[in-house]
PDB file of N, CA and C in Angstrom:
ATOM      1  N   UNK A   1       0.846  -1.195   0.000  1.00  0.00           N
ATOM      2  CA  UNK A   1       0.000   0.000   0.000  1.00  0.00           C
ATOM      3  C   UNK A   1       0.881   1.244   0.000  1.00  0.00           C
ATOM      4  N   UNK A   2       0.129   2.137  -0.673  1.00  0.00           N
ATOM      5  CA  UNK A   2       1.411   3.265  -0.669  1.00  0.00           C
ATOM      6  C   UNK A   2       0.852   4.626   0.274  1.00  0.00           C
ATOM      7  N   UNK A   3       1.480   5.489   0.022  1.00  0.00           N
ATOM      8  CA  UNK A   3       1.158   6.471   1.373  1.00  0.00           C
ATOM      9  C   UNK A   3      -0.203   6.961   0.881  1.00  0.00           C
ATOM     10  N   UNK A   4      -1.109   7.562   2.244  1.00  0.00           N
ATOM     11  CA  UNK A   4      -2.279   7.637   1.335  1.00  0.00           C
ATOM     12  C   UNK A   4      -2.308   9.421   1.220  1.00  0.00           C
ATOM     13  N   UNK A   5      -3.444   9.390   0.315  1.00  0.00           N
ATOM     14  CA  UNK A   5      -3.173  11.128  -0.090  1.00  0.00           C
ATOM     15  C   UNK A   5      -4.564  11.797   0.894  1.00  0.00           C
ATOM     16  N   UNK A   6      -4.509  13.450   0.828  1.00  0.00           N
ATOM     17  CA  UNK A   6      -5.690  13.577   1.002  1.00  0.00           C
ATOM     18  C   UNK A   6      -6.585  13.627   0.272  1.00  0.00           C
ATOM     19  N   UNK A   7      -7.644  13.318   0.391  1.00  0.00           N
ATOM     20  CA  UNK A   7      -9.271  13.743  -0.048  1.00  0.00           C
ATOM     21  C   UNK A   7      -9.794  14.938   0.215  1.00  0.00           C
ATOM     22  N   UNK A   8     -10.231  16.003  -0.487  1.00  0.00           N
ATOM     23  CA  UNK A   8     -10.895  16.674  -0.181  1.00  0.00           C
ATOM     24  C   UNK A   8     -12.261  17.463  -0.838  1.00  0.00           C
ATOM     25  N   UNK A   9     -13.212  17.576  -0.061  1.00  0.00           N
ATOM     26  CA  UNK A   9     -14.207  18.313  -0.874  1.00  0.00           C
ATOM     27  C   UNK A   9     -14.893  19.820   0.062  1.00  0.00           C
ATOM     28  N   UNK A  10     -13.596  20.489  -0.202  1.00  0.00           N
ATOM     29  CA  UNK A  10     -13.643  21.670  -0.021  1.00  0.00           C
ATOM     30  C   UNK A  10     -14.355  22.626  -0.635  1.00  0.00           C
ATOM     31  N   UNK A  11     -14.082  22.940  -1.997  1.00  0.00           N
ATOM     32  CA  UNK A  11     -14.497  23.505  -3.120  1.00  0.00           C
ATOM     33  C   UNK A  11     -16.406  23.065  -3.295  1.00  0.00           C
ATOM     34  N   UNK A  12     -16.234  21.449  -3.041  1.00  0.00           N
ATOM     35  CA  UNK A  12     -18.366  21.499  -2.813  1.00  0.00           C
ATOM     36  C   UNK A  12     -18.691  22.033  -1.931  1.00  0.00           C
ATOM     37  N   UNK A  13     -18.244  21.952  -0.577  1.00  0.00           N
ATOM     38  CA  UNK A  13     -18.449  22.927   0.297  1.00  0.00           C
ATOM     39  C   UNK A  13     -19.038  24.094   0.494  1.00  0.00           C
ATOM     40  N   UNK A  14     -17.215  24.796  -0.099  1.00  0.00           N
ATOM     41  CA  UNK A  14     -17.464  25.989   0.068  1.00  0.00           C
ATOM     42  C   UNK A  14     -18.838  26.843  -1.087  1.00  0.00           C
ATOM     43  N   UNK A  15     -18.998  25.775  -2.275  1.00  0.00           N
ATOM     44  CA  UNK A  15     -19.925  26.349  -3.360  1.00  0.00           C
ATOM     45  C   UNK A  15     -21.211  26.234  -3.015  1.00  0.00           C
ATOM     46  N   UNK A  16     -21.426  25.045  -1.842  1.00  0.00           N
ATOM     47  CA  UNK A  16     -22.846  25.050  -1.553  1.00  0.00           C
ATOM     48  C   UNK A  16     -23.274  25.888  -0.330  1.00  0.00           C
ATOM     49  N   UNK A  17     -22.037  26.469   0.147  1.00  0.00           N
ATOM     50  CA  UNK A  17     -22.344  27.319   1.099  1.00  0.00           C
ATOM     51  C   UNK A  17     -22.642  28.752   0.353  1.00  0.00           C
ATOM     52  N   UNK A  18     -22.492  29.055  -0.691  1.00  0.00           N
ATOM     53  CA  UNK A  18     -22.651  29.596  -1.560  1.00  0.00           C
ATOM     54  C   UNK A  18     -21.861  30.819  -1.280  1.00  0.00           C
ATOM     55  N   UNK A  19     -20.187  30.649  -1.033  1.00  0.00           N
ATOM     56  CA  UNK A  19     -19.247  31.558  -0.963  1.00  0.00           C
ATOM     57  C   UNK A  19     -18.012  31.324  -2.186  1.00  0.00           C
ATOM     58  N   UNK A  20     -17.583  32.390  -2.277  1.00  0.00           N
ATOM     59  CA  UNK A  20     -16.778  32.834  -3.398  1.00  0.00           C
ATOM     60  C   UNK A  20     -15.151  32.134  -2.335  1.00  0.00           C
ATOM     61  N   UNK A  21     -14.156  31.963  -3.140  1.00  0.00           N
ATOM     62  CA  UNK A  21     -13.193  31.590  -2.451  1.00  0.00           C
ATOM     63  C   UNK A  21     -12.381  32.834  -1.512  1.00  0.00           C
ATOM     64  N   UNK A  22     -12.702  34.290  -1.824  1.00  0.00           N
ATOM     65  CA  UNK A  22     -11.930  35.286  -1.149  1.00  0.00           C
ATOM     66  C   UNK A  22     -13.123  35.016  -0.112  1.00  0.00           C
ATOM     67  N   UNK A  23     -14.560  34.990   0.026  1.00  0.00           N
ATOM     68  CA  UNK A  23     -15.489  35.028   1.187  1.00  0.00           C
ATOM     69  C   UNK A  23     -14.973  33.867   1.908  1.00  0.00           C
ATOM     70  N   UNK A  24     -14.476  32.728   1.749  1.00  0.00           N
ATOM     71  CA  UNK A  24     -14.646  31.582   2.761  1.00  0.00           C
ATOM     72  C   UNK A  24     -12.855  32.170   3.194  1.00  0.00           C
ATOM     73  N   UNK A  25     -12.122  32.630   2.502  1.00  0.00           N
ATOM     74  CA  UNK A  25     -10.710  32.988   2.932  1.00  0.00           C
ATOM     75  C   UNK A  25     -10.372  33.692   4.197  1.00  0.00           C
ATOM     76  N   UNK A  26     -11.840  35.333   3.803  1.00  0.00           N
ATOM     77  CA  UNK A  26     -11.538  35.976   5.027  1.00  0.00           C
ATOM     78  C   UNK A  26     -12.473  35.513   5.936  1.00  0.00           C
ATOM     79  N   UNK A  27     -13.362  34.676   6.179  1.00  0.00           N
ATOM     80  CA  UNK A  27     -14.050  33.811   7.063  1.00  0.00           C
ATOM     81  C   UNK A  27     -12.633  33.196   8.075  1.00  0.00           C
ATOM     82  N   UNK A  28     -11.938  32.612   7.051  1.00  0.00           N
ATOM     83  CA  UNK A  28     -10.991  31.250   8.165  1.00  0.00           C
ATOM     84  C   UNK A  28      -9.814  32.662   8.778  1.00  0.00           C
ATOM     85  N   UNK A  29      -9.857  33.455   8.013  1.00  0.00           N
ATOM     86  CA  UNK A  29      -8.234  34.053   8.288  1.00  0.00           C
ATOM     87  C   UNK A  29      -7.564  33.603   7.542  1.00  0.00           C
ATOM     88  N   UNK A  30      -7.651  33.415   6.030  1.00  0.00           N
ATOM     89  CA  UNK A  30      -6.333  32.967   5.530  1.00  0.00           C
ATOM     90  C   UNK A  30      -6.450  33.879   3.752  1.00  0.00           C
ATOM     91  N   UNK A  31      -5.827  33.347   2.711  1.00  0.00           N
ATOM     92  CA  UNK A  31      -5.957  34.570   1.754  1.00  0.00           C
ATOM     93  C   UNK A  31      -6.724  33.680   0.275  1.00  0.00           C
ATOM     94  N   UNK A  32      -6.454  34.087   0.119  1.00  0.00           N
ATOM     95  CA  UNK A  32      -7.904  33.126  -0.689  1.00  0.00           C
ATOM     96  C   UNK A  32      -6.848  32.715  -1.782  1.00  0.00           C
ATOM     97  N   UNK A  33      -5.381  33.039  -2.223  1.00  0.00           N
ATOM     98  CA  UNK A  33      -4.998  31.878  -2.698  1.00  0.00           C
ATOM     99  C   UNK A  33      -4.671  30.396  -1.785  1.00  0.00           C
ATOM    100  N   UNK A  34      -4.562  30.496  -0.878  1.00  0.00           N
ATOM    101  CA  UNK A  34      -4.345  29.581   0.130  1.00  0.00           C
ATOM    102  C   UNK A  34      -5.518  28.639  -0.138  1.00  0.00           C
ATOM    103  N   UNK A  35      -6.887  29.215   0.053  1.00  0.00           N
ATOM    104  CA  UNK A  35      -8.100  28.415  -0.536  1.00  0.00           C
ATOM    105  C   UNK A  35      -7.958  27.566  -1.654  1.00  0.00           C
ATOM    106  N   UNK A  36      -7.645  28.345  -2.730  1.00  0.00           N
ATOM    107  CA  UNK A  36      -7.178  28.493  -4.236  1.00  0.00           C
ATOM    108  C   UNK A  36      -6.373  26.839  -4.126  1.00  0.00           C
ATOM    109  N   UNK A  37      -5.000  26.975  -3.684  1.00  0.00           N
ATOM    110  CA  UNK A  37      -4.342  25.816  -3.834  1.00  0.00           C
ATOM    111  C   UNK A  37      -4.810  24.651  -3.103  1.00  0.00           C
ATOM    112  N   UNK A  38      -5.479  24.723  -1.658  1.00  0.00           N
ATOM    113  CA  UNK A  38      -6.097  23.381  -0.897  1.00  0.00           C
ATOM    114  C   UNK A  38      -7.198  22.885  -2.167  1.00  0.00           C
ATOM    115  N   UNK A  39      -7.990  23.846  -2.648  1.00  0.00           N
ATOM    116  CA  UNK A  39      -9.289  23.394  -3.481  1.00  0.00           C
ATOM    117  C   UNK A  39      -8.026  22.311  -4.572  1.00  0.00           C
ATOM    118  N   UNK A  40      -7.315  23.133  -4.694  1.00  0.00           N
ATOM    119  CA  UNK A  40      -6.572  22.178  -6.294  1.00  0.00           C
ATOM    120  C   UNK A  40      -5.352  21.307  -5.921  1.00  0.00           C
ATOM    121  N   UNK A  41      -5.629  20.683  -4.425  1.00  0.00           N
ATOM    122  CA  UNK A  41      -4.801  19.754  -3.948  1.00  0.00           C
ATOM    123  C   UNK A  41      -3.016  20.058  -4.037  1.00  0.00           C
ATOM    124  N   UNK A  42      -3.346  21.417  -4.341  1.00  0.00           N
ATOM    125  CA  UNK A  42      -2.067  21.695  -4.421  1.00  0.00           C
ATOM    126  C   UNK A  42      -0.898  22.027  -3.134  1.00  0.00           C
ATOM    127  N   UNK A  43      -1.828  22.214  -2.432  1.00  0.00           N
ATOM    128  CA  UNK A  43      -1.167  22.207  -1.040  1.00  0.00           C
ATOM    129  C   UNK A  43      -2.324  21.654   0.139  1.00  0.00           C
ATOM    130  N   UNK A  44      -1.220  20.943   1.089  1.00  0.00           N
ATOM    131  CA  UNK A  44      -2.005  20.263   2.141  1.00  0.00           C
ATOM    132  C   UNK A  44      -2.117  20.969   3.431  1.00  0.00           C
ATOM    133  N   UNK A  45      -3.338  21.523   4.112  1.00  0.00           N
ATOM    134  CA  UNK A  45      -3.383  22.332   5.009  1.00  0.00           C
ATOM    135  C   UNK A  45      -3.061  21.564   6.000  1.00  0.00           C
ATOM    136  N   UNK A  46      -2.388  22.105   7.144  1.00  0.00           N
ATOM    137  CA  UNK A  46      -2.094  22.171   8.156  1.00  0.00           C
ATOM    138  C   UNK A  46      -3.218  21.964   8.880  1.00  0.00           C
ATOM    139  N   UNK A  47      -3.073  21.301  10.005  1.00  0.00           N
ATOM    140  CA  UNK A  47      -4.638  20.858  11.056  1.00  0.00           C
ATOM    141  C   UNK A  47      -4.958  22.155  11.170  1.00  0.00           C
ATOM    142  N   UNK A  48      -4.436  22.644  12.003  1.00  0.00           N
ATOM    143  CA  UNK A  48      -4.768  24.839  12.180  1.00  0.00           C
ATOM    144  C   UNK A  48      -5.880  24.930  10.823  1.00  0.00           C
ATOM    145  N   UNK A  49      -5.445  24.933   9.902  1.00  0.00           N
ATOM    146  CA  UNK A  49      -5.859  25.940   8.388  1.00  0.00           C
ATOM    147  C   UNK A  49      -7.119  24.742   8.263  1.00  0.00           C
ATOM    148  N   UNK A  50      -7.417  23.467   8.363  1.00  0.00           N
ATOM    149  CA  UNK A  50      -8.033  22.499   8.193  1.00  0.00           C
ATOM    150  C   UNK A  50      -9.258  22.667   9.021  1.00  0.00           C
ATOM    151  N   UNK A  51      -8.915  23.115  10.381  1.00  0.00           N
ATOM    152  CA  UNK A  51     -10.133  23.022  11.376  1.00  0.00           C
ATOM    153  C   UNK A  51     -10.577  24.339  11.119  1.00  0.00           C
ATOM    154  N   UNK A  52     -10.110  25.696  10.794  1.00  0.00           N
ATOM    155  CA  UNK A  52     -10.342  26.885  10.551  1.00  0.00           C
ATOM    156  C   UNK A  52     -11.186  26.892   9.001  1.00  0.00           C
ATOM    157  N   UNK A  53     -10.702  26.215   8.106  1.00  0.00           N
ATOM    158  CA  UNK A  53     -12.159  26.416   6.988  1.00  0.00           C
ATOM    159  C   UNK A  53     -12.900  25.827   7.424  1.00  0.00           C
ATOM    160  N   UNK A  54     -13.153  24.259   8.031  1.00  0.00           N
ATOM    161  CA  UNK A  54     -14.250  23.749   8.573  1.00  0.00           C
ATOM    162  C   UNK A  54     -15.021  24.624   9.624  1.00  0.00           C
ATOM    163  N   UNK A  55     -14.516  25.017  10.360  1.00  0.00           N
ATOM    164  CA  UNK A  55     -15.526  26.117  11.152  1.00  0.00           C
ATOM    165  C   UNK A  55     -16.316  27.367  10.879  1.00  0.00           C
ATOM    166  N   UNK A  56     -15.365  28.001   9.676  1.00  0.00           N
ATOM    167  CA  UNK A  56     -15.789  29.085   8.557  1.00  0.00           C
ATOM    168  C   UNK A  56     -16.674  28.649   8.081  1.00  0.00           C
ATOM    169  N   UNK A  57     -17.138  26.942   7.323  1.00  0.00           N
ATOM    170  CA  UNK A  57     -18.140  26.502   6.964  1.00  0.00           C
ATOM    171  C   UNK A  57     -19.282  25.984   7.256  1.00  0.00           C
ATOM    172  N   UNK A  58     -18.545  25.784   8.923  1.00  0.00           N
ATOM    173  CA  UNK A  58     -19.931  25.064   9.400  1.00  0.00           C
ATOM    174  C   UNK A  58     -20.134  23.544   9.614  1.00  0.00           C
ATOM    175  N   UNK A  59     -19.074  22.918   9.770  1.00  0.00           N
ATOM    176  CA  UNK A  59     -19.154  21.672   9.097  1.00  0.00           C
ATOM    177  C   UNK A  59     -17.849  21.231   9.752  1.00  0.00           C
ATOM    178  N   UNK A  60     -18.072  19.634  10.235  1.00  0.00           N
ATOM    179  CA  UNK A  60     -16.589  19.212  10.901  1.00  0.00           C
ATOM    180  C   UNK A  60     -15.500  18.836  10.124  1.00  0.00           C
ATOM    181  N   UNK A  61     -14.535  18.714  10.306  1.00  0.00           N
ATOM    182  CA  UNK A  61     -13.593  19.030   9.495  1.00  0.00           C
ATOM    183  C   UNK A  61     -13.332  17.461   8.708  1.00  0.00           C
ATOM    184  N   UNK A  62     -14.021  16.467   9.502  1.00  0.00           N
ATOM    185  CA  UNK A  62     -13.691  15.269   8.390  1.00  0.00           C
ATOM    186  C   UNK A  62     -14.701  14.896   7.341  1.00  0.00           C
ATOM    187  N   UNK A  63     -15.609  15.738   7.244  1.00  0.00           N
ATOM    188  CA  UNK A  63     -16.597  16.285   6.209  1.00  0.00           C
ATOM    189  C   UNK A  63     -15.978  17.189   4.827  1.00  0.00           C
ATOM    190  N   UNK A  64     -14.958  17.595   5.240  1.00  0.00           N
ATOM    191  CA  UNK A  64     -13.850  18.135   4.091  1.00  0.00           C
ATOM    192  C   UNK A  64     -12.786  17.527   3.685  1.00  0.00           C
ATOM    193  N   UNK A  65     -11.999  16.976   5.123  1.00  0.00           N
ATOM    194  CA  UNK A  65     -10.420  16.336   4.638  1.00  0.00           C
ATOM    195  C   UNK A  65     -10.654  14.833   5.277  1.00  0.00           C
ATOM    196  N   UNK A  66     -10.197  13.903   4.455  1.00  0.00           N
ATOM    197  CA  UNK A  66      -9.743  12.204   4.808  1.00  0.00           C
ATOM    198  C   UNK A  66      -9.177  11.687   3.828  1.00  0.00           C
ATOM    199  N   UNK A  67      -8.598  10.427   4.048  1.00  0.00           N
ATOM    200  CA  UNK A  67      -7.560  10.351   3.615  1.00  0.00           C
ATOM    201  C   UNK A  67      -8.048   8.965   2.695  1.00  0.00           C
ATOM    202  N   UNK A  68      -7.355   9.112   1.503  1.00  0.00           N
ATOM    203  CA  UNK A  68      -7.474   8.666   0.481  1.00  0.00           C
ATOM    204  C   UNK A  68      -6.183   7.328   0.080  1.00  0.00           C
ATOM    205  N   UNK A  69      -6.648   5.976  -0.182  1.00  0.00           N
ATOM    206  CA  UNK A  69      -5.402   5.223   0.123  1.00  0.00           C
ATOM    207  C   UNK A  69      -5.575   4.815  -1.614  1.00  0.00           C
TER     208      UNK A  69
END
């Protein structure tokens, strides 16, 4: 088995919450490319940045991030 990746469905999330990625950005405290790259798996948030959009959204955080083998 190889390492597993994350999963995420951030981006449904944040679209059915019906926020723009700079709105859910300054929600968590962070900048909305930061959003930008978690949505495009391009970078892996930090638990901090992880539990902070989940709370911006409303929603627990393993409802956004798990892990993918």
């Amino acid at each position: 088995m190889g390492d597993p990746r994350l999963a995420s469905r951030l981006k449904e999330a944040r679209t059915a919450a019906g926020l723009t990625q700079a709105e859910l950005a300054e929600r968590a405290g962070v900048s909305r490319k930061t959003v930008n790259t978690v949505e495009n798996g391009v970078f892996v948030p930090s638990t901090l940045l992880a539990l902070s959009l989940a709370r911006a959204l409303g929603v627990a955080v393993e409802d956004l991030f798990w892990l993918a083998d």
